[in-house]
N, C-alpha and C. Protein backbone atom coordinates (compact mmCIF):
# COMPACT_ATOMS: atom_id res chain seq x y z
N UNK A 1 70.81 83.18 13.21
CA UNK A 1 71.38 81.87 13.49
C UNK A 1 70.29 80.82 13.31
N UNK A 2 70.52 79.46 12.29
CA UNK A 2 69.78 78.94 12.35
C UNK A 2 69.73 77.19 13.43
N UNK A 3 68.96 76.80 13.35
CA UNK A 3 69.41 75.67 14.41
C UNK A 3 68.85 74.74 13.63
N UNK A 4 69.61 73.19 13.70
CA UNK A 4 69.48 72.23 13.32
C UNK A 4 68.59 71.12 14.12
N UNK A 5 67.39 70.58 13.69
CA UNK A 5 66.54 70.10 14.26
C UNK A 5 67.72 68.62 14.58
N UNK A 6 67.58 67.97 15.89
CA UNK A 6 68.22 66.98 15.99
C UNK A 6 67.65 65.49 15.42
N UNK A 7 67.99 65.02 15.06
CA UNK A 7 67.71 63.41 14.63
C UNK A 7 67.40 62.55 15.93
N UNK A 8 66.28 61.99 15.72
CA UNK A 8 65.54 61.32 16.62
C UNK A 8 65.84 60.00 16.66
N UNK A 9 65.81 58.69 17.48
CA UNK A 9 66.42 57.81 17.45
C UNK A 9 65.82 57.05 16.53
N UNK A 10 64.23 57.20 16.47
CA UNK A 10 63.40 56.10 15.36
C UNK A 10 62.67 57.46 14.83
N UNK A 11 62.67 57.71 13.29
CA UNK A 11 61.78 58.37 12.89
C UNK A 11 60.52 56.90 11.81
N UNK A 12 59.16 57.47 12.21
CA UNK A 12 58.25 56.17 11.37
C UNK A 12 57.07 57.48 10.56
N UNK A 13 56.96 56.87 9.72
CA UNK A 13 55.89 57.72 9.39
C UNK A 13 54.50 56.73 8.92
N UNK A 14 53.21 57.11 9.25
CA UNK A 14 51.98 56.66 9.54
C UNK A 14 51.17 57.01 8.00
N UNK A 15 50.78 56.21 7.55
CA UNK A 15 50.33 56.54 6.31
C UNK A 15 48.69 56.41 6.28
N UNK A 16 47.75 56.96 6.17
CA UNK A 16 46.48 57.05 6.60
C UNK A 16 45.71 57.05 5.38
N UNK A 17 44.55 56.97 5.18
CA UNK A 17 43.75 57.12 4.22
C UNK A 17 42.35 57.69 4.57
N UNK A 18 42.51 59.31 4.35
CA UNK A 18 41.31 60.44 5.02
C UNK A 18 40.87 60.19 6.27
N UNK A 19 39.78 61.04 6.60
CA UNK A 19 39.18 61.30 7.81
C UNK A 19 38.30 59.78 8.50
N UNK A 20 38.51 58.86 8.35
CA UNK A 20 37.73 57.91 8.65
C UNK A 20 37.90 57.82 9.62
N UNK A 21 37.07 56.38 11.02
CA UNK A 21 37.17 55.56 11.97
C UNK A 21 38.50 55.06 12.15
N UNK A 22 39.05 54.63 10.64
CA UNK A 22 39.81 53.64 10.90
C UNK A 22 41.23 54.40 10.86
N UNK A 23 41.29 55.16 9.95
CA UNK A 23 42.69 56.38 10.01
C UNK A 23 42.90 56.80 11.39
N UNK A 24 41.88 57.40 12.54
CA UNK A 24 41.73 57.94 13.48
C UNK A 24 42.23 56.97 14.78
N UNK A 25 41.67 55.64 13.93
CA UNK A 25 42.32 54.53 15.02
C UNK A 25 43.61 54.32 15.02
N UNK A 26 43.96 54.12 13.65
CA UNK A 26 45.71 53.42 13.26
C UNK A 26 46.12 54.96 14.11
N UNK A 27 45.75 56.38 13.93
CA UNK A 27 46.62 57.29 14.61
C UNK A 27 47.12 57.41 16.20
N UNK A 28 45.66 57.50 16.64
CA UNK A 28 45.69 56.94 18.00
C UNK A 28 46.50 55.84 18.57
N UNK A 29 46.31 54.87 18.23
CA UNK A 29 46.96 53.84 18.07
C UNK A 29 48.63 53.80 18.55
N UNK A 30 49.20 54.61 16.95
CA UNK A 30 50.21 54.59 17.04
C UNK A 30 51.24 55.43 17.94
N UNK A 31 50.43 57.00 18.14
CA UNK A 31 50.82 57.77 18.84
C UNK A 31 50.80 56.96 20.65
N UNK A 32 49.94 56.41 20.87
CA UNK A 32 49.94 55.76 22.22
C UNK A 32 51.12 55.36 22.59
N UNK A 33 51.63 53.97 21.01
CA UNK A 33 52.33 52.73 21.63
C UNK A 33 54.00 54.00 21.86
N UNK A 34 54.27 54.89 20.57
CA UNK A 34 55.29 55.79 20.67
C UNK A 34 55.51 56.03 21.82
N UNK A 35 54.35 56.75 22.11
CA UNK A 35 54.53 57.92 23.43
C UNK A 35 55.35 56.88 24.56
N UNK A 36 54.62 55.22 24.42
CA UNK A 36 54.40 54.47 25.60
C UNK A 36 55.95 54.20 25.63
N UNK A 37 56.38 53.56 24.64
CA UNK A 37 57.29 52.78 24.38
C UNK A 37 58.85 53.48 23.95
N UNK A 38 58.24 54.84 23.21
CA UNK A 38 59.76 55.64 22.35
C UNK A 38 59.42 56.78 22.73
N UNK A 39 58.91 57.08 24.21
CA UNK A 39 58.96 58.69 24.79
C UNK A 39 60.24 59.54 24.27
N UNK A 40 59.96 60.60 23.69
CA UNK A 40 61.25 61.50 23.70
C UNK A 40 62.52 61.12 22.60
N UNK A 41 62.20 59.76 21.91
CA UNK A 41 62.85 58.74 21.28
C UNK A 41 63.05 58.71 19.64
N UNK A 42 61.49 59.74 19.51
CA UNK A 42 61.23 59.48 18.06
C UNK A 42 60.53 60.61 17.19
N UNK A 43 60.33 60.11 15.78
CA UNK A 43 59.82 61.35 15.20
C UNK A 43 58.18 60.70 14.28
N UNK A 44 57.30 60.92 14.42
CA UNK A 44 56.32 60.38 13.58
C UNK A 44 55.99 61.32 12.78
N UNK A 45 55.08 60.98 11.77
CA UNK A 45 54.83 61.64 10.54
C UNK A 45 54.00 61.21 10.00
N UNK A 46 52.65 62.02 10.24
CA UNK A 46 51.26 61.18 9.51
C UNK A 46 51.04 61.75 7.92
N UNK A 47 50.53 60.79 7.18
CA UNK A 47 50.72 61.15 5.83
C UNK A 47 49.16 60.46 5.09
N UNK A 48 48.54 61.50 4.68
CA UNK A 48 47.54 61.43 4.36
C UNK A 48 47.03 61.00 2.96
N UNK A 49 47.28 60.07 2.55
CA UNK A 49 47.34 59.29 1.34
C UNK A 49 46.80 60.09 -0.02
N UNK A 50 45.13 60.67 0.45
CA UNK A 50 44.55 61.17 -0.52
C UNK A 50 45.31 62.93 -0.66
N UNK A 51 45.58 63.05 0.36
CA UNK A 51 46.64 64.53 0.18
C UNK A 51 47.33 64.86 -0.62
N UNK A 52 48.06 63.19 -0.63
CA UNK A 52 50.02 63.19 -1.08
C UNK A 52 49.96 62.20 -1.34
N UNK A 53 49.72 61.98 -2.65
CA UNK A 53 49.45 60.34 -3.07
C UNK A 53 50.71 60.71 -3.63
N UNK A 54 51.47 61.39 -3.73
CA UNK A 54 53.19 61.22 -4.48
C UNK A 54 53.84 60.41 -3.22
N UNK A 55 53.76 60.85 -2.09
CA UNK A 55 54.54 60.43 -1.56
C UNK A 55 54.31 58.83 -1.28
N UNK A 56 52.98 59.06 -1.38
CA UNK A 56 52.12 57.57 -0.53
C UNK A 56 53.18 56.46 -1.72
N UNK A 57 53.07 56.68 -3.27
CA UNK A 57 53.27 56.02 -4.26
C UNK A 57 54.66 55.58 -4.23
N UNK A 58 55.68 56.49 -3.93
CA UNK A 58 57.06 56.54 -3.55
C UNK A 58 57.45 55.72 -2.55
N UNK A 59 56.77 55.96 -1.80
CA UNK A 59 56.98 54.94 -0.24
C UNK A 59 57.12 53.19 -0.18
N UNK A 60 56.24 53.29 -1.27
CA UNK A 60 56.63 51.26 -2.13
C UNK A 60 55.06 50.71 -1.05
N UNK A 61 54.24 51.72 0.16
CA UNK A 61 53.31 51.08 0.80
C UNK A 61 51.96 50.77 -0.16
N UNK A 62 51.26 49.53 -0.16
CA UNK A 62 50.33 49.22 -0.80
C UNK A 62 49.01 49.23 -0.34
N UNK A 63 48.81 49.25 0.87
CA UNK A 63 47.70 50.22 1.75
C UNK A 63 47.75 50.82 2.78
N UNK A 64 46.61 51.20 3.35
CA UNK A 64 46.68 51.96 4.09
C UNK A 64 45.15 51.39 5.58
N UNK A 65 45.74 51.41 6.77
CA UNK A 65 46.60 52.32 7.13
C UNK A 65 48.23 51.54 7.27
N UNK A 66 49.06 52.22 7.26
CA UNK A 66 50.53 51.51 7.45
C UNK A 66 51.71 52.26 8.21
N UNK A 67 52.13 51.91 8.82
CA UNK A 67 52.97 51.95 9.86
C UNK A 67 54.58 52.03 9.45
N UNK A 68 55.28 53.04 8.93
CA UNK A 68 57.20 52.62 8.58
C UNK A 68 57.91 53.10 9.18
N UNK A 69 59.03 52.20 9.61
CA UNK A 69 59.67 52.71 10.31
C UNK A 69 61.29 52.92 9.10
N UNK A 70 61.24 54.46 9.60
CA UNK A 70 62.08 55.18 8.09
C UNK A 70 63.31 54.72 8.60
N UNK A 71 63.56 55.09 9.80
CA UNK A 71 65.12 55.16 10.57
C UNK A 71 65.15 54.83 11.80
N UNK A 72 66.09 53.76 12.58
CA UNK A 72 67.11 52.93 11.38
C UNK A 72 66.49 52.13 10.45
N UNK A 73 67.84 52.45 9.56
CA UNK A 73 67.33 51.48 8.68
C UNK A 73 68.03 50.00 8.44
N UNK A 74 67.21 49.03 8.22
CA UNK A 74 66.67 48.86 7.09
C UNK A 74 65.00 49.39 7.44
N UNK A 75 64.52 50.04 6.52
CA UNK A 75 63.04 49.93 6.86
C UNK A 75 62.07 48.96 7.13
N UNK A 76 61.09 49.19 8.03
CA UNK A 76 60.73 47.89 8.85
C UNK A 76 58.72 48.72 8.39
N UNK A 77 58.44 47.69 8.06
CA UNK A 77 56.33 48.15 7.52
C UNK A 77 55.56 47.40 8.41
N UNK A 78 54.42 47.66 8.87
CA UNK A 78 53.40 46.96 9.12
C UNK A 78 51.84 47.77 8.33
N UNK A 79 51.65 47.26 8.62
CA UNK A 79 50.05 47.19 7.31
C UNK A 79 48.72 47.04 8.55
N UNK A 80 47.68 47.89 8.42
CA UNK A 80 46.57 47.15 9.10
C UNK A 80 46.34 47.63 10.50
N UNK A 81 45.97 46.95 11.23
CA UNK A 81 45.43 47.15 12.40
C UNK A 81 47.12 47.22 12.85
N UNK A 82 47.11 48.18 14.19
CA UNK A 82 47.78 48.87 15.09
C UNK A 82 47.42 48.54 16.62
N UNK A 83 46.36 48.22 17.18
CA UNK A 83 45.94 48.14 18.51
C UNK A 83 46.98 46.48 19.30
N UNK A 84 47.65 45.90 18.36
CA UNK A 84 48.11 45.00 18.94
C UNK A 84 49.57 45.40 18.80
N UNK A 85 49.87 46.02 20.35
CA UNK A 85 50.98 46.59 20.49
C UNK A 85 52.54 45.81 20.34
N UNK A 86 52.30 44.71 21.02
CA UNK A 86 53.55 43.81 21.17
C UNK A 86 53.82 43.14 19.69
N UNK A 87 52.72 43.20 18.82
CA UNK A 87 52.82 42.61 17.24
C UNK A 87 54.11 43.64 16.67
N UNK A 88 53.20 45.77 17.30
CA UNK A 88 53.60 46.20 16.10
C UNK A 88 55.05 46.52 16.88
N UNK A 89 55.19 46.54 17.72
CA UNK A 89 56.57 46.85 18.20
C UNK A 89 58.07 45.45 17.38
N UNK A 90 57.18 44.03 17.48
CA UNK A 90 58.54 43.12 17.01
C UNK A 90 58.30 43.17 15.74
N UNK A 91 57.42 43.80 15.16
CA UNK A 91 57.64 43.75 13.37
C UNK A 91 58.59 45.11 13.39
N UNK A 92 58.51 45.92 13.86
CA UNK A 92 59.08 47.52 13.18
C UNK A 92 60.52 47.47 14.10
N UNK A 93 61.00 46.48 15.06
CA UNK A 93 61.63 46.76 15.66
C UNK A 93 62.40 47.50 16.44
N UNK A 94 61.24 47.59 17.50
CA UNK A 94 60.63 48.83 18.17
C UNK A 94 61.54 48.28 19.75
N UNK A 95 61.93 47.12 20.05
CA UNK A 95 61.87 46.46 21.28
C UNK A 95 63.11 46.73 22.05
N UNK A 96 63.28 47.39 23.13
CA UNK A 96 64.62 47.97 23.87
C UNK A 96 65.21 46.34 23.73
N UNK A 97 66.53 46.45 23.01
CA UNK A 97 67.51 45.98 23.12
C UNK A 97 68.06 45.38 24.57
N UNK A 98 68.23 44.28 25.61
CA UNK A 98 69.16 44.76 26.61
C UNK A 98 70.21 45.38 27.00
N UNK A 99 70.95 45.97 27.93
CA UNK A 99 72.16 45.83 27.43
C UNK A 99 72.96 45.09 28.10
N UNK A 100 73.91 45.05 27.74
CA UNK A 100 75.33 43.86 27.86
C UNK A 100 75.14 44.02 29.71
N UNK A 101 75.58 42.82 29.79
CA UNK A 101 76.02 42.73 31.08
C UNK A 101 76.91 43.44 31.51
N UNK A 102 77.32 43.91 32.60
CA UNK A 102 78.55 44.68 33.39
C UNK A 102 79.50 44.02 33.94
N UNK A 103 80.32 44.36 34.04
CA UNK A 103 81.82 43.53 34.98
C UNK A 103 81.27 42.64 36.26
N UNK A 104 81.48 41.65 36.85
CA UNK A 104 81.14 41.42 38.60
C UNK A 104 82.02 42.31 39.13
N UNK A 105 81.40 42.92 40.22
CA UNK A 105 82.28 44.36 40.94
C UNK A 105 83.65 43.15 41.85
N UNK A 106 84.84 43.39 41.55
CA UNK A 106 85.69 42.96 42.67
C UNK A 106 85.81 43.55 43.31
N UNK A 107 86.01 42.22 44.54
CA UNK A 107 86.31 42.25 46.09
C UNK A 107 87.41 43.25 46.17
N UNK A 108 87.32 43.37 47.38
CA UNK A 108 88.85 44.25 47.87
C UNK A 108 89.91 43.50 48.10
């Protein structure tokens, strides 16, 4: 029997460029704001440019490090530094929605 991995509410994938400072940061980074913000919520996917430059090329991203958010879509990019959380959350549209107001409870 096989089982079907479930679909996550935001899948993003992290596009890096090798072992550097700065790859290590954008990862960190991103895994933090996830964990912080889309606990349990999401799917990331680090992608190592010099690895899989097919995919890197496919992706339409023009550097690195970069940030996409695959699903939902429409796809949503950020480029660059990561440590400014509240930036990368309203570019990728990352930000809990409210929700709707509720009925006023009636009286008896």
């Amino acid at each position: 029997m096989t089982t079907v991995e479930q679909r996550r509410e935001y899948e993003l994938t992290l596009y890096v460029n090798g072992a550097s400072d700065r790859s290590a940061r954008a990862i960190a980074d991103a895994r933090a704001l996830l964990d912080l913000h889309l606990a349990g919520r999401h799917r990331l996917l680090i992608v190592d440019v010099n690895d899989e430059p097919a995919a890197f090329l496919r992706s339409g991203v023009l550097a690195a490090p970069a940030l996409v958010r695959d699903h939902p879509l429409p796809a949503r990019r950020i480029v660059g530094d990561l440590s400014d959380t509240q930036k990368v959350l309203t570019v990728l549209d990352l930000l809990r929605r409210p929700a709707p107001p509720s009925e006023p409870s009636r009286g008896r």
